[in-house]
N, C-alpha and C. Protein backbone atom coordinates (compact mmCIF):
# COMPACT_ATOMS: atom_id res chain seq x y z
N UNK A 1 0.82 -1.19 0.00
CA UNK A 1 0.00 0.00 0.00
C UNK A 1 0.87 1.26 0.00
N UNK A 2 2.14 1.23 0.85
CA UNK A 2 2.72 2.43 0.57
C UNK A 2 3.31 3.01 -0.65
N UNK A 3 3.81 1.71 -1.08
CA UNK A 3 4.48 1.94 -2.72
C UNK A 3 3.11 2.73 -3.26
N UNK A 4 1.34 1.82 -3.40
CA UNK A 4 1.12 2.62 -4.03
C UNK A 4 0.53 3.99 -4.10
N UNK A 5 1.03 4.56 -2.74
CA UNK A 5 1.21 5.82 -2.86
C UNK A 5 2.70 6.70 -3.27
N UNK A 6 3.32 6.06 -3.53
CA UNK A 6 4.96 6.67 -3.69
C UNK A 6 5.46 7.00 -2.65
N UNK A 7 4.79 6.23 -1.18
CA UNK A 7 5.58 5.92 0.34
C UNK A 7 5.10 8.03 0.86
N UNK A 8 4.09 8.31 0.00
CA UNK A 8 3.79 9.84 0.74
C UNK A 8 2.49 9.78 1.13
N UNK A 9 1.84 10.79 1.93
CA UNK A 9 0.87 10.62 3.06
C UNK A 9 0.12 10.81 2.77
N UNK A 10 -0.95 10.08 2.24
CA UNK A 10 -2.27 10.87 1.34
C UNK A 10 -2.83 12.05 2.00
N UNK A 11 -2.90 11.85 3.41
CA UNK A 11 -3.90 13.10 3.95
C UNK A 11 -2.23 14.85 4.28
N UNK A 12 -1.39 14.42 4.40
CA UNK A 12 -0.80 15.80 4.62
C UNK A 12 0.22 15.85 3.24
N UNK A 13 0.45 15.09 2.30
CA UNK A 13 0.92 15.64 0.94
C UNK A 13 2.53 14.87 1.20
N UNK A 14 2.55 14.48 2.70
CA UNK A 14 4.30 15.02 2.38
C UNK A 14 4.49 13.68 2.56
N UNK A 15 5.86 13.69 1.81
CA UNK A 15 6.90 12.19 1.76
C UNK A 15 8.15 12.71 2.94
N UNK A 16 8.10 11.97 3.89
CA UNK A 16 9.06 11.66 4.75
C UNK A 16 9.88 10.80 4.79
N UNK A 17 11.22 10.60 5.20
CA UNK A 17 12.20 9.91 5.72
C UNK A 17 13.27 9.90 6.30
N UNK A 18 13.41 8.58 7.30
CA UNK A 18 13.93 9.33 8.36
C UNK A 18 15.29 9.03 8.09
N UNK A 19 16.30 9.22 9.14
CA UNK A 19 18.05 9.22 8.63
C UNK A 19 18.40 8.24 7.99
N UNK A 20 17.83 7.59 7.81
CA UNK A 20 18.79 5.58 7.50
C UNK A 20 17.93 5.69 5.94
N UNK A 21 16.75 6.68 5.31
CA UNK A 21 16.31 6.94 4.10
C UNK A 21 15.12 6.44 3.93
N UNK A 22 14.75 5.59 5.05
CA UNK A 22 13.34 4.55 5.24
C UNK A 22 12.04 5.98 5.39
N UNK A 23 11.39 5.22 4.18
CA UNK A 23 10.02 6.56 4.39
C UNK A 23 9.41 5.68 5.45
N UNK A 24 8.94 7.40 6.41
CA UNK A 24 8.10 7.33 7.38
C UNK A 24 6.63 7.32 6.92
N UNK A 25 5.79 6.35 5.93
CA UNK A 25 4.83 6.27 5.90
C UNK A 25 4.26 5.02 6.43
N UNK A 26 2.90 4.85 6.97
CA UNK A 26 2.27 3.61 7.42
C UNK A 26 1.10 2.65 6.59
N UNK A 27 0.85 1.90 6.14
CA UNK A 27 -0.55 1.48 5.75
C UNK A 27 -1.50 1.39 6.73
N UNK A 28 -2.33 2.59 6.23
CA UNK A 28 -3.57 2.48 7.77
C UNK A 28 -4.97 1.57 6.78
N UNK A 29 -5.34 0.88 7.28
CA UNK A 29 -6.55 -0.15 6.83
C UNK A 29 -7.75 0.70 7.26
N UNK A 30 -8.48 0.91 6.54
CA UNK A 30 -9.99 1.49 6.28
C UNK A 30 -10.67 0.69 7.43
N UNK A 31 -10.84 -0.44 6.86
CA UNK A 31 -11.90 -1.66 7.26
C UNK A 31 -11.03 -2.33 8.16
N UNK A 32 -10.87 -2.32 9.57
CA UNK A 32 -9.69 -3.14 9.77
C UNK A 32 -9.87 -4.56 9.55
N UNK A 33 -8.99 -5.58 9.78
CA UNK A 33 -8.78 -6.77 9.30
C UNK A 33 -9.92 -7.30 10.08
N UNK A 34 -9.83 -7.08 11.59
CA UNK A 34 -10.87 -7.88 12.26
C UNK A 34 -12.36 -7.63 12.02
N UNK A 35 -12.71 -6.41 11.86
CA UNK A 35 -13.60 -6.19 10.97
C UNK A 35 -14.52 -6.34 9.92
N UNK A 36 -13.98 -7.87 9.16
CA UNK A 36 -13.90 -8.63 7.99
C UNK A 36 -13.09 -7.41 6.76
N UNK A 37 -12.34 -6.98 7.30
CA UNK A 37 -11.32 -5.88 6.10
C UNK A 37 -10.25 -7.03 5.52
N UNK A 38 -9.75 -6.58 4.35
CA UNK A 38 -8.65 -7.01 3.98
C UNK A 38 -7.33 -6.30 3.49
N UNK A 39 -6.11 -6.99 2.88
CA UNK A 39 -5.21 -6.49 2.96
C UNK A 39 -4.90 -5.84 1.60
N UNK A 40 -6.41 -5.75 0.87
CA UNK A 40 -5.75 -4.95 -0.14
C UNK A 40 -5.24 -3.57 -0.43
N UNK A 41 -4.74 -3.19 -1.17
CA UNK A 41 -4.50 -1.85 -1.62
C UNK A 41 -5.83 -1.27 -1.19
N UNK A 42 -6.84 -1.39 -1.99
CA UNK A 42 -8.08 -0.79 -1.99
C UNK A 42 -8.81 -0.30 -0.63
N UNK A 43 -7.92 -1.29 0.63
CA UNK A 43 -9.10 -1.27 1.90
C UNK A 43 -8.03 -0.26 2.95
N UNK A 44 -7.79 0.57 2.53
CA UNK A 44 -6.03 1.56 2.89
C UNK A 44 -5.99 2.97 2.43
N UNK A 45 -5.26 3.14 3.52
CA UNK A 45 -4.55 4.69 2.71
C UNK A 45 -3.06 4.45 3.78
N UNK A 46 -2.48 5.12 2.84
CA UNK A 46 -0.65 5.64 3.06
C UNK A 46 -0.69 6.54 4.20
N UNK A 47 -0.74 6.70 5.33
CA UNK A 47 0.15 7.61 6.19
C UNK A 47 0.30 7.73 7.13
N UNK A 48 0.82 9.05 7.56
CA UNK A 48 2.11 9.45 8.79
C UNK A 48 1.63 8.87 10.12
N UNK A 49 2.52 8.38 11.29
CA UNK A 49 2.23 7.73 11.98
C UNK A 49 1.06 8.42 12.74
N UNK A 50 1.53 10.19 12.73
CA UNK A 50 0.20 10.45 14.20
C UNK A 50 -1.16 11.02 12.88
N UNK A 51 -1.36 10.93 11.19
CA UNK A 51 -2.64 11.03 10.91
C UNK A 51 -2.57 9.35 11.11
N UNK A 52 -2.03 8.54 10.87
CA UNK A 52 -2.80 7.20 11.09
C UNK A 52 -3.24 7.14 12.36
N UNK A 53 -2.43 7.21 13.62
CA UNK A 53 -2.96 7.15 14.90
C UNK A 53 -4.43 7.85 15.14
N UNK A 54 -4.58 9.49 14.36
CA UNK A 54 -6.07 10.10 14.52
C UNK A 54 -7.21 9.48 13.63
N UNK A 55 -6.49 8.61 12.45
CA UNK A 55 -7.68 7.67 12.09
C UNK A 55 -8.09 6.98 11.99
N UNK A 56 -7.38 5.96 12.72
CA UNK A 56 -7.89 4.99 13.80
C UNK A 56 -8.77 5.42 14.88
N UNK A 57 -8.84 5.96 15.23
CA UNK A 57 -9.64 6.77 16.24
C UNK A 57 -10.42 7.19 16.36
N UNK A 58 -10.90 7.79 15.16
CA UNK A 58 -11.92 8.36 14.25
C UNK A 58 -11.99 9.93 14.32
N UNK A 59 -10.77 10.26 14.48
CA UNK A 59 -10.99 12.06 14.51
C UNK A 59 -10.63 12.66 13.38
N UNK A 60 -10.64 11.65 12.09
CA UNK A 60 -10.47 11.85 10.82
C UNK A 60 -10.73 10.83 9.88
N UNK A 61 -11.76 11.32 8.97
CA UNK A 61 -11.62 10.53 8.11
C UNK A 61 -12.23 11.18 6.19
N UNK A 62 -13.03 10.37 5.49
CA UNK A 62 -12.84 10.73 4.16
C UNK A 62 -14.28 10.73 3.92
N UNK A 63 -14.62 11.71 3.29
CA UNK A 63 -16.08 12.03 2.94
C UNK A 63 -16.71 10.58 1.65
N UNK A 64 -17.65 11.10 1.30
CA UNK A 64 -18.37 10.42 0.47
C UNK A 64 -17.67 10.61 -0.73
N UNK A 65 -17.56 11.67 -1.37
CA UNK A 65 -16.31 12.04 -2.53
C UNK A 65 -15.59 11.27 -2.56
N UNK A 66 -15.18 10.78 -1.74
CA UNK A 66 -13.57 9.70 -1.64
C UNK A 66 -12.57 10.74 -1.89
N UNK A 67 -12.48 11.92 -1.16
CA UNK A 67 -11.27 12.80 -1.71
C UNK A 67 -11.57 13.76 -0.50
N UNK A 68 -12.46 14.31 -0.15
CA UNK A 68 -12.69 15.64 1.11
C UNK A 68 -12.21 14.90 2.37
N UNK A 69 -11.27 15.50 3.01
CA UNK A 69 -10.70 14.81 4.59
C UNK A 69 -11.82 15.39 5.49
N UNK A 70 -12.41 14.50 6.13
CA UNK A 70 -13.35 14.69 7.00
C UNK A 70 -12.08 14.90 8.68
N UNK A 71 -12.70 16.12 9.08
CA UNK A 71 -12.08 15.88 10.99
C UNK A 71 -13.27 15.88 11.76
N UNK A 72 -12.80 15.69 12.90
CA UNK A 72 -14.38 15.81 13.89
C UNK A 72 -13.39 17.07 14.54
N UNK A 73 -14.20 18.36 14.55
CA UNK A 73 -13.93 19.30 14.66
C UNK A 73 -13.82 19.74 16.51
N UNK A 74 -15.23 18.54 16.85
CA UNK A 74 -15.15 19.10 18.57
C UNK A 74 -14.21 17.88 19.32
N UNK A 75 -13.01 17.25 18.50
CA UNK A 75 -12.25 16.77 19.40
C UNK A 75 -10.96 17.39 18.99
N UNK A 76 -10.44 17.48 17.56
CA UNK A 76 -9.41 17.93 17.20
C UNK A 76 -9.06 19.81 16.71
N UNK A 77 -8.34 20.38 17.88
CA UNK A 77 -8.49 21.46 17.53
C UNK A 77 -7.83 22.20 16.31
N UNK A 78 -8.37 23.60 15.74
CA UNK A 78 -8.02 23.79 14.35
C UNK A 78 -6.36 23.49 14.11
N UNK A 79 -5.21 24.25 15.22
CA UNK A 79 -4.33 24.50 14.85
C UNK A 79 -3.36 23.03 14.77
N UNK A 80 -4.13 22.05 15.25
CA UNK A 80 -3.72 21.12 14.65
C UNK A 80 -4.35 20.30 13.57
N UNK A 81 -5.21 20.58 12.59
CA UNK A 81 -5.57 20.52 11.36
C UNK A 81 -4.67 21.17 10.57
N UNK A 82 -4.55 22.47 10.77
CA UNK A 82 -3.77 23.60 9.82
C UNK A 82 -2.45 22.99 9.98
N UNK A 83 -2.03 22.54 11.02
CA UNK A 83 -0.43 21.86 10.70
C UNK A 83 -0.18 20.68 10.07
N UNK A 84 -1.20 19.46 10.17
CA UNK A 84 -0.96 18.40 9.47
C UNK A 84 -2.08 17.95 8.55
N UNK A 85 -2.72 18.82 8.36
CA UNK A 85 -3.21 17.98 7.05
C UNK A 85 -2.92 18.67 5.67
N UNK A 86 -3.27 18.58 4.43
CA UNK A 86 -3.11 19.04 3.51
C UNK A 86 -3.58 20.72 3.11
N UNK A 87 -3.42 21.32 2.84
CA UNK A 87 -3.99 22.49 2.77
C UNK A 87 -5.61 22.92 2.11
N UNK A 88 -5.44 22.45 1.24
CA UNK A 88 -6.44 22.23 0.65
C UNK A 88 -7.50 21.17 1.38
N UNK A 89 -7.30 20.47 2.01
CA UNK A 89 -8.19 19.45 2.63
C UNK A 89 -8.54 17.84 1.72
N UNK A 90 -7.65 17.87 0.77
CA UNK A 90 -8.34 16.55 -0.14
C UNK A 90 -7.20 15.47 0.39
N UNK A 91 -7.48 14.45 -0.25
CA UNK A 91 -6.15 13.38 -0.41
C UNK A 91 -5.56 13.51 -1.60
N UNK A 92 -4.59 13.06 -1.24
CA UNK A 92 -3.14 12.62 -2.09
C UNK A 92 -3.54 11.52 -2.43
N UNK A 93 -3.95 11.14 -3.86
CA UNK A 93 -4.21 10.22 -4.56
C UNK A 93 -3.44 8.67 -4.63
N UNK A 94 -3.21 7.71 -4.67
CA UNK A 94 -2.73 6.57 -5.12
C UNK A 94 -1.73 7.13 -7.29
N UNK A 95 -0.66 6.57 -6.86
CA UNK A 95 0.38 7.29 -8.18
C UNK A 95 -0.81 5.91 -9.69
N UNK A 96 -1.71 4.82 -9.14
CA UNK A 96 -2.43 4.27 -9.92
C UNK A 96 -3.60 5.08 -9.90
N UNK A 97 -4.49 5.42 -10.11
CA UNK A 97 -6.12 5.63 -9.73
C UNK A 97 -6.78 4.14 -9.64
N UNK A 98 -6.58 2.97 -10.09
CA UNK A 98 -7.07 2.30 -9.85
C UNK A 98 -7.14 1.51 -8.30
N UNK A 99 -5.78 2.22 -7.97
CA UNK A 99 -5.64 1.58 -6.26
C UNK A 99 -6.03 2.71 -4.88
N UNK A 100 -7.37 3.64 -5.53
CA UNK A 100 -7.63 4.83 -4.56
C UNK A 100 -8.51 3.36 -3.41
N UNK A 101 -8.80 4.12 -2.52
CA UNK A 101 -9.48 3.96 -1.23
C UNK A 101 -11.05 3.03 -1.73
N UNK A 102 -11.16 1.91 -1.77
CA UNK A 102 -12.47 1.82 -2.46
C UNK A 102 -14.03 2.83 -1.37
N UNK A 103 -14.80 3.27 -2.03
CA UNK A 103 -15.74 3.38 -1.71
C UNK A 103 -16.87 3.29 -0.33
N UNK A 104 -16.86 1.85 -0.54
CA UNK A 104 -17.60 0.91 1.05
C UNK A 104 -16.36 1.15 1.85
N UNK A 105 -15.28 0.70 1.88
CA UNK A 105 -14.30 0.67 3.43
C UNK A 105 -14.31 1.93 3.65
N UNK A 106 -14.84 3.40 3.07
CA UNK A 106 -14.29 4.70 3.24
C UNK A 106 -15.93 4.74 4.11
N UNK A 107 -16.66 4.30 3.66
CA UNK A 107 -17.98 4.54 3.92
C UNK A 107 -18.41 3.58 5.86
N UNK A 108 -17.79 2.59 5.58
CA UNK A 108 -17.77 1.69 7.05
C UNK A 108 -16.47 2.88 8.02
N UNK A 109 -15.53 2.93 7.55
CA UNK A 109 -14.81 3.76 8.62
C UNK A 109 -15.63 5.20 8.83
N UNK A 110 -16.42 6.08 8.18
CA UNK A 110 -16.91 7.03 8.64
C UNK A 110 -18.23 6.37 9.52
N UNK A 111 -19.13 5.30 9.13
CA UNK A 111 -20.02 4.71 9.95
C UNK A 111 -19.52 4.30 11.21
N UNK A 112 -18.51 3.18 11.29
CA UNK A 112 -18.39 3.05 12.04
C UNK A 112 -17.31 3.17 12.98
N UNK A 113 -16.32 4.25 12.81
CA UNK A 113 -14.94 4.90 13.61
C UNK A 113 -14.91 6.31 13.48
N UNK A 114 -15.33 6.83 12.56
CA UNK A 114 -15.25 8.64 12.36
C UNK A 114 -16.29 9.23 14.04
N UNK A 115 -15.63 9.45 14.45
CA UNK A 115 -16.37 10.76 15.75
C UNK A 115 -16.83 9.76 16.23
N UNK A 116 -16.41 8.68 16.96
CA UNK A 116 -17.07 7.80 18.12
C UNK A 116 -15.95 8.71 19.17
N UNK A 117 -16.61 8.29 20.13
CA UNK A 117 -15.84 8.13 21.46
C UNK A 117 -16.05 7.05 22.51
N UNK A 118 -15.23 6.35 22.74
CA UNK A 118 -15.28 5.48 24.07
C UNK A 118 -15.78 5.57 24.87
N UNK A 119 -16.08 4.83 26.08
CA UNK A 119 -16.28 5.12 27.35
C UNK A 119 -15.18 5.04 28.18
N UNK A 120 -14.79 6.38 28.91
CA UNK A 120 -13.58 6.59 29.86
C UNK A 120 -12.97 6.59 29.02
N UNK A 121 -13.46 7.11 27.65
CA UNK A 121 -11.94 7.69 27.16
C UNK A 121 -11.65 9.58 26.91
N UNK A 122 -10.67 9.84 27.12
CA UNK A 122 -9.98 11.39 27.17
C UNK A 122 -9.52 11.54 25.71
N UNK A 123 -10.01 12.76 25.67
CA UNK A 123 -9.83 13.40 24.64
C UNK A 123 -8.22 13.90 24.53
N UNK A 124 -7.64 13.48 23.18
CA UNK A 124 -6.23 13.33 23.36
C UNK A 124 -5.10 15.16 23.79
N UNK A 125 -6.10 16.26 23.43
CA UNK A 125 -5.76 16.93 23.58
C UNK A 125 -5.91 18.14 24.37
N UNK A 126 -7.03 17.02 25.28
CA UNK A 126 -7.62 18.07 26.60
C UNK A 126 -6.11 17.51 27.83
């Protein structure tokens, strides 16, 4: 999955790496595996460890478009939007179009992970 983004972060644009030349990108799974997700390209997006950590979580994720970055606005505050995500707000495409984000896994992670919250759980930035 990272290759097929060219190892850069769909949601903040940028290609990282760290001293030894290894890009710092992650495959974050849409649908996770346990979930009944799989390991394709399709059920994924490419990136940085702390947007993967916020979308897992659900304080970010991808509109119906398959391209508008959705945040949940009353957990994550602006000035950390304005620093890591893209400027524009879209994704960074797959270097195929045929290996974008399919559809349904974009649609189950906003159903069911976008703006949940736990019980006893803290908001990461209170």
């Amino acid at each position: 999955m990272r290759e097929a983004y060219g190892y850069r972060c769909a949601m903040s644009g940028l290609k990282l790496r760290n001293g030894g030349g290894r890009p710092e990108v992650q495959a974050a799974h849409t649908r996770p595996v346990e979930s009944q997700g799989s390991d394709a390209v399709r059920n994924g997006l490419a990136l940085s460890g702390t947007l993967h950590w916020m979308f897992d979580r659900g304080l970010i994720s991808v509109a119906e478009d398959c391209e508008t970055i959705l945040v949940s606005h009353n957990k994550v505050p602006g000035e950390v939007v304005g620093r890591l995500l893209a400027p524009e707000g879209k994704l960074v495409g797959p270097e195929d179009p045929r290996n974008a984000p399919h559809p349904e896994n974009l649609r189950w992670h906003r159903e069911n992970v976008f703006g949940r919250v736990l019980p006893g759980e803290q908001l990461p930035w209170d």
